[in-house]
Protein backbone atom coordinates (compact mmCIF):
# COMPACT_ATOMS: atom_id res chain seq x y z
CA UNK A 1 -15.65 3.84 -20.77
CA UNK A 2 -16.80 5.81 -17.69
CA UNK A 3 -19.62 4.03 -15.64
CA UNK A 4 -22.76 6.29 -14.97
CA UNK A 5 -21.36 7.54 -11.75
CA UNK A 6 -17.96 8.53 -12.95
CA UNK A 7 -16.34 5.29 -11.80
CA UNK A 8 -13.62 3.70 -14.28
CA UNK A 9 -15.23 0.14 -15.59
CA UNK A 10 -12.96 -2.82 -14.46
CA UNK A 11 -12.76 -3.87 -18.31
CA UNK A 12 -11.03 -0.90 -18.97
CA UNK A 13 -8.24 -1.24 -16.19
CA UNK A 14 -8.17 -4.53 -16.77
CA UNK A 15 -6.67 -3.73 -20.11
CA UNK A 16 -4.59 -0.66 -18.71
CA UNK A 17 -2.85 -3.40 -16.65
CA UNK A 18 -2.56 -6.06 -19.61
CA UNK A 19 -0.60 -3.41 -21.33
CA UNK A 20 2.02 -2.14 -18.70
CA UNK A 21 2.37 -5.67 -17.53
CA UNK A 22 3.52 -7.10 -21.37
CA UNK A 23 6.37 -4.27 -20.40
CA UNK A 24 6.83 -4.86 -17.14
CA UNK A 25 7.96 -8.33 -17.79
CA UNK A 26 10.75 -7.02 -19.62
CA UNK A 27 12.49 -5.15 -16.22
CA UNK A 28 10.85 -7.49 -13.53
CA UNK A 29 11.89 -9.66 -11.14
CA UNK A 30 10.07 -13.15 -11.01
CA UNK A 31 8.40 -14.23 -7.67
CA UNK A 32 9.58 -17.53 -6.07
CA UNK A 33 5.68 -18.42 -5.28
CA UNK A 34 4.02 -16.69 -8.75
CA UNK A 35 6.39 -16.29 -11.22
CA UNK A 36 5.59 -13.23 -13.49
CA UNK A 37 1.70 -13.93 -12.69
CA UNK A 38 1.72 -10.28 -11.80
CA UNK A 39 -2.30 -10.64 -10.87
CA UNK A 40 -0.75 -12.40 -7.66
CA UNK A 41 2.11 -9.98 -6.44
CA UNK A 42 3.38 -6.77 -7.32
CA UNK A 43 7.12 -7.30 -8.96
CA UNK A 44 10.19 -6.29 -7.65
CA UNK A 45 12.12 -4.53 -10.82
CA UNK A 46 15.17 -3.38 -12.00
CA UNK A 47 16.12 0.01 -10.30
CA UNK A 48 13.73 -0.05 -7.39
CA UNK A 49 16.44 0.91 -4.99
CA UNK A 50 17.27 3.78 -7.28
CA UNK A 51 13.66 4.46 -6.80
CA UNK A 52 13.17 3.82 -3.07
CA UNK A 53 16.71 6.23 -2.54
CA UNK A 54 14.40 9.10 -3.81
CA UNK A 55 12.02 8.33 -1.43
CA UNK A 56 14.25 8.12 1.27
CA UNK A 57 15.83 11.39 0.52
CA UNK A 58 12.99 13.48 1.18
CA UNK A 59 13.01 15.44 4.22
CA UNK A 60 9.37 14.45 5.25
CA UNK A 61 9.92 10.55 5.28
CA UNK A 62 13.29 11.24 7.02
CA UNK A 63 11.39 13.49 9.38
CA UNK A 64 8.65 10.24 10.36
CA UNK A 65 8.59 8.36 13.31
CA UNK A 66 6.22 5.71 11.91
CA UNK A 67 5.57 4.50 8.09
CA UNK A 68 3.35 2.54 6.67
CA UNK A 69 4.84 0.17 3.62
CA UNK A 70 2.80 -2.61 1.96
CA UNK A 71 4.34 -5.93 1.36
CA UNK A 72 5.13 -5.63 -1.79
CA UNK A 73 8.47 -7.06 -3.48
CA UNK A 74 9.77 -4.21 -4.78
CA UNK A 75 9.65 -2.60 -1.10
CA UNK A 76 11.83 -4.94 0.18
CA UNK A 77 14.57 -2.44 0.46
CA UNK A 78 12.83 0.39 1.12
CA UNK A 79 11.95 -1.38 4.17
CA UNK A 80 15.08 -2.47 5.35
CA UNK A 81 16.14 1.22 4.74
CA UNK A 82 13.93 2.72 6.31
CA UNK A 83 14.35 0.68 9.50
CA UNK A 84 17.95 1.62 9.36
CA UNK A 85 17.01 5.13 9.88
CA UNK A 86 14.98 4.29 13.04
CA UNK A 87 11.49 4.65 11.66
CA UNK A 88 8.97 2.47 12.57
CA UNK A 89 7.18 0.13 9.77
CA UNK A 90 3.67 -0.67 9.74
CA UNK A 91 2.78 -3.44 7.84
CA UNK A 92 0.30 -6.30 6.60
CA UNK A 93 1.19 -9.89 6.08
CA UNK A 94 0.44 -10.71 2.32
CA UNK A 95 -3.41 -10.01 1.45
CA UNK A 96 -3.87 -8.98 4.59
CA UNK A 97 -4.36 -12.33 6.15
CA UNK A 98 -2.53 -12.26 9.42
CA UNK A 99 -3.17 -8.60 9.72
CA UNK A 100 -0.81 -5.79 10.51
CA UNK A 101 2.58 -6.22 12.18
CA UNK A 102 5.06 -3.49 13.61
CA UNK A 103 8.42 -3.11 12.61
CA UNK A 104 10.06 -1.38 15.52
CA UNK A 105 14.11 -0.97 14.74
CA UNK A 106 14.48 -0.09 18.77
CA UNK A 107 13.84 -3.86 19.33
CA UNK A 108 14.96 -5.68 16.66
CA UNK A 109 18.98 -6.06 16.13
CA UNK A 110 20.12 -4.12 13.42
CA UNK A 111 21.86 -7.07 12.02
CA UNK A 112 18.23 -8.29 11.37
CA UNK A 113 16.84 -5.31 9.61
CA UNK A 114 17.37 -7.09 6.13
CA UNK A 115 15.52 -10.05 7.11
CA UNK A 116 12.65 -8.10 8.91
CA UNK A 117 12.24 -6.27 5.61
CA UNK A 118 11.40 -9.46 4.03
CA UNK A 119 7.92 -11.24 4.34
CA UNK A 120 9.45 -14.22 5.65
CA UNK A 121 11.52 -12.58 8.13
CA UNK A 122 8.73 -9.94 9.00
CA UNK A 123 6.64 -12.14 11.07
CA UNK A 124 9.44 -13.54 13.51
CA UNK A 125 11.22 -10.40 13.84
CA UNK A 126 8.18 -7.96 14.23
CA UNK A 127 5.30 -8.00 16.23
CA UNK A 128 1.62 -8.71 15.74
CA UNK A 129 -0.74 -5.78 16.17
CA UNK A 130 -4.48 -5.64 16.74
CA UNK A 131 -6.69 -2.45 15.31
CA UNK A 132 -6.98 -1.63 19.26
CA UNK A 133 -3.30 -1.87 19.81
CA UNK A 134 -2.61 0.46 16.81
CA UNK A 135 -5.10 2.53 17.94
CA UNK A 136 -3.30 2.54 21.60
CA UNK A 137 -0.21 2.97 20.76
CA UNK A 138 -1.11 6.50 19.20
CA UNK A 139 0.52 5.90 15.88
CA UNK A 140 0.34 9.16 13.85
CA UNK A 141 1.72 6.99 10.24
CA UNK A 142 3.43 9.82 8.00
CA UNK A 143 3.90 8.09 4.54
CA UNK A 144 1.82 5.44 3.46
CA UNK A 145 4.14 3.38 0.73
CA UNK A 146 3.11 0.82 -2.05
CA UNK A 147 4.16 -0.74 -5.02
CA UNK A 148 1.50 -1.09 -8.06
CA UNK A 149 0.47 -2.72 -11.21
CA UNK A 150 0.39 0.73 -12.93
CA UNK A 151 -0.09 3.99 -12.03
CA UNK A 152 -1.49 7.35 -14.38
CA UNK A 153 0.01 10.82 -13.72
CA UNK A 154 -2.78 11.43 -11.77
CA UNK A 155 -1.75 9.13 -9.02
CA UNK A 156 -4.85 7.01 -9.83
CA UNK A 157 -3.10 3.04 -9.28
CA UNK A 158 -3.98 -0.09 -10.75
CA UNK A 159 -2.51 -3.33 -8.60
CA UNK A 160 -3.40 -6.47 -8.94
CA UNK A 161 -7.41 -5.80 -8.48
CA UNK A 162 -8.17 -6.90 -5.34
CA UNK A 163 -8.15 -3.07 -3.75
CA UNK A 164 -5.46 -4.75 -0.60
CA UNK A 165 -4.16 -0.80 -0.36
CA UNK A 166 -7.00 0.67 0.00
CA UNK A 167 -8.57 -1.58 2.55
CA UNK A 168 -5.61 -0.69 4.64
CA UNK A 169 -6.03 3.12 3.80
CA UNK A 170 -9.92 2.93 4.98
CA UNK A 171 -9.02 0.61 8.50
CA UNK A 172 -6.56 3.68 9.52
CA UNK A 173 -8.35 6.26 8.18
CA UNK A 174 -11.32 5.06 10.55
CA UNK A 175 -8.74 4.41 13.31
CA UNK A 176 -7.23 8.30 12.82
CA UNK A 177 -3.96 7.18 12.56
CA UNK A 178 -3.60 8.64 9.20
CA UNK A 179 -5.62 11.50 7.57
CA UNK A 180 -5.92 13.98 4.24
CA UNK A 181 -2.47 15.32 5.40
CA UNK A 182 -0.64 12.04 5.32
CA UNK A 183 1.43 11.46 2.13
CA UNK A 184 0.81 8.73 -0.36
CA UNK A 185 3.58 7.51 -2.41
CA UNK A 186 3.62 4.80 -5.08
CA UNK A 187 7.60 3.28 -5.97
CA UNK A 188 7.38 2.28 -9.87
CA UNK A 189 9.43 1.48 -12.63
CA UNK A 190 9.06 4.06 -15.77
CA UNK A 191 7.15 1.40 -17.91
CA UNK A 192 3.88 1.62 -15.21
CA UNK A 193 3.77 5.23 -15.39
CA UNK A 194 0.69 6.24 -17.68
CA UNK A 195 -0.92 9.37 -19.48
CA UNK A 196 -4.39 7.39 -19.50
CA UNK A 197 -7.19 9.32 -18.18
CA UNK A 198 -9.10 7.77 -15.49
CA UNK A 199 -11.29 8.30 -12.66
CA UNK A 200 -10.96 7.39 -8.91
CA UNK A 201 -13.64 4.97 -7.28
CA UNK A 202 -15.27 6.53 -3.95
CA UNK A 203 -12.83 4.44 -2.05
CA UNK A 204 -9.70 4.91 -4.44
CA UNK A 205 -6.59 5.35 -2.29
CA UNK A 206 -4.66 8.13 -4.92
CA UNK A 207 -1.18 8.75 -4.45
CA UNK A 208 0.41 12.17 -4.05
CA UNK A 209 3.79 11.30 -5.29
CA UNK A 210 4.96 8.63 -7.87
CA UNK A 211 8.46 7.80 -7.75
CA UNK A 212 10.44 6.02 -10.41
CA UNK A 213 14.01 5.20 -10.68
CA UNK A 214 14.45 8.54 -12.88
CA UNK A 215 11.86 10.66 -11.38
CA UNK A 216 9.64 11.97 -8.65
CA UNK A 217 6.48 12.96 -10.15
CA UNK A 218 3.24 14.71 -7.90
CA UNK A 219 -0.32 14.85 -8.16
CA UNK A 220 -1.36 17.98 -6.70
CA UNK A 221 -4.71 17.73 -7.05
CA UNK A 222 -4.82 13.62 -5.46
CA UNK A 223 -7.09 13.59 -2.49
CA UNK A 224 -7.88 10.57 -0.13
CA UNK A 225 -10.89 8.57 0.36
CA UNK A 226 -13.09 9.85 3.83
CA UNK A 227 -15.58 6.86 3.71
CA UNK A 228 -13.88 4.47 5.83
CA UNK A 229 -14.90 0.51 4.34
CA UNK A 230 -17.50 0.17 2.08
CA UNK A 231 -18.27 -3.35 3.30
CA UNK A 232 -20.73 -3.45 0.38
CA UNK A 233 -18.03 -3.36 -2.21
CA UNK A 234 -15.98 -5.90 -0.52
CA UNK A 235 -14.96 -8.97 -2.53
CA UNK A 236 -16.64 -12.25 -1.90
CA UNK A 237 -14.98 -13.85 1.10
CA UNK A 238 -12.42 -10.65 1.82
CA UNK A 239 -14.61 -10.48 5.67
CA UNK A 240 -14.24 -13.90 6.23
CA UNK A 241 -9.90 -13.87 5.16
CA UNK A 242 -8.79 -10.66 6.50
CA UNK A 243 -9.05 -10.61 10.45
CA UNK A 244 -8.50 -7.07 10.95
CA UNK A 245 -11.99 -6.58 8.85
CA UNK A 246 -13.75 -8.57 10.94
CA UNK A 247 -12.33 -6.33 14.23
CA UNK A 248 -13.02 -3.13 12.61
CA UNK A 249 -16.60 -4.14 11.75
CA UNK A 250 -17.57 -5.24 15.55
CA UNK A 251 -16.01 -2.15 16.76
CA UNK A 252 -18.43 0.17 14.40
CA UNK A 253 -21.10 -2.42 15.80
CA UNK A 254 -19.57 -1.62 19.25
CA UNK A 255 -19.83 2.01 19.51
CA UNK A 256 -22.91 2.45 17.27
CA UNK A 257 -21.08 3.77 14.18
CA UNK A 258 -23.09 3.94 10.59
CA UNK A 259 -22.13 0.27 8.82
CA UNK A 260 -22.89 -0.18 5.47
CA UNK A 261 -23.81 -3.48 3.84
């Protein structure tokens, strides 16, 4: 059922994502901390390297200097990967909650790419980045990389609920470190791909390419969110958890920018 302004009613994706996770479980990896509770993480599965070599292949994530990739399991190897080619990872600790760290393979030893991919290795191999230091350091991110709960042809996703990707979309977007032109891509297994027809919310982050460990599908027509954080629409207690929030919302205070809520 479509809400009155086009928006996609969380019943309904809450049953999109009942359904590809009852499949999911059959190719997934179980998390040490959550187990197949796939409302808390977003599964590693079988054939994500198959998926993530796809990815990798492409001329314009060979052609980056800087990515960003969520810290999702089934990213692990992308990461390490993409270190390995000597391209910079931007990340976020797990919901967000020690904010963003940078994954520089110029100074970390490439015998420590593996563990830097992982989130226990990230944080004491990788260093801790402000909004004003990403901001300074001129980042221009060319990929922005996530796993998902499920995802429609569309490149409309549905994670665990809790919207982590797109808060990270709308802090860079307002920092101009990524923009319309930078590419979104979503690594899947087969099972989360979807023919349901859905609409993006206002702040949707939709990915242009969905890649599988059989296929690289695109969504033309996906487009990016332009309205920065709705701090209205945040979830109870996301301001008070997530640090980097809390930084971008004094520096909108700070230079007299519009914020809403």
């Amino acid at each position: 059922m479509a809400l009155p302004h086009g928006e996609t009613s969380p019943s309904h994706k809450e049953a999109v994502r009942a359904k590809v996770w009852q499949e999911l479980r059959k190719v997934a990896y179980p998390d040490s901390r959550f187990h197949y509770d796939f409302s808390s993480f977003i599964a590693d599965f079988a054939g994500s390297e198959a998926a993530a070599d796809k990815l990798l292949a492409m001329p314009s994530y060979q052609n980056c200097t800087t990515v960003f990739i969520t810290p999702d399991n089934c990213l692990e190897y992308l990461r390490e990967q993409t270190l390995k080619a000597g391209i910079r990872i931007l990340i976020t600790t797990y919901g967000i909650r020690r904010g963003f760290w940078l994954l520089d393979p110029a100074a970390i030893q490439p015998e420590l790419y593996r563990y830097a991919a992982t989130l226990d290795g990230l944080e004491k191999v990788g260093r801790p980045v402000s909004l004003a230091d990403i901001a300074g350091l001129g980042l221009q991110i060319g990929f922005m990389v996530t796993g998902t709960g499920a995802i429609n042809h569309a490149g409309i996703r549905f994670g665990k609920g809790h919207g982590f990707f797109d808060l990270e979309w709308g802090m860079l977007n307002t920092l101009k470190v990524v923009s319309q032109d930078t590419m979104t891509a979503a690594v899947v297994h087969d099972c989360q791909v979807l023919d349901e027809e859905l609409r993006p919310e206002t702040y949707d982050t939709v990915c242009n390419l969905i890649v599988t460990p059989s296929r690289v599908l695109r969504a033309e027509a996906a487009t990016q969110p332009t309205c920065g954080i709705l701090w209205d629409r945040l979830e109870k207690g996301m301001l008070d958890d997530i640090p980097p929030l809390q930084e971008l919302l004094a520096m909108e205070k700070a230079v007299g920018m519009s914020v809403r809520g």
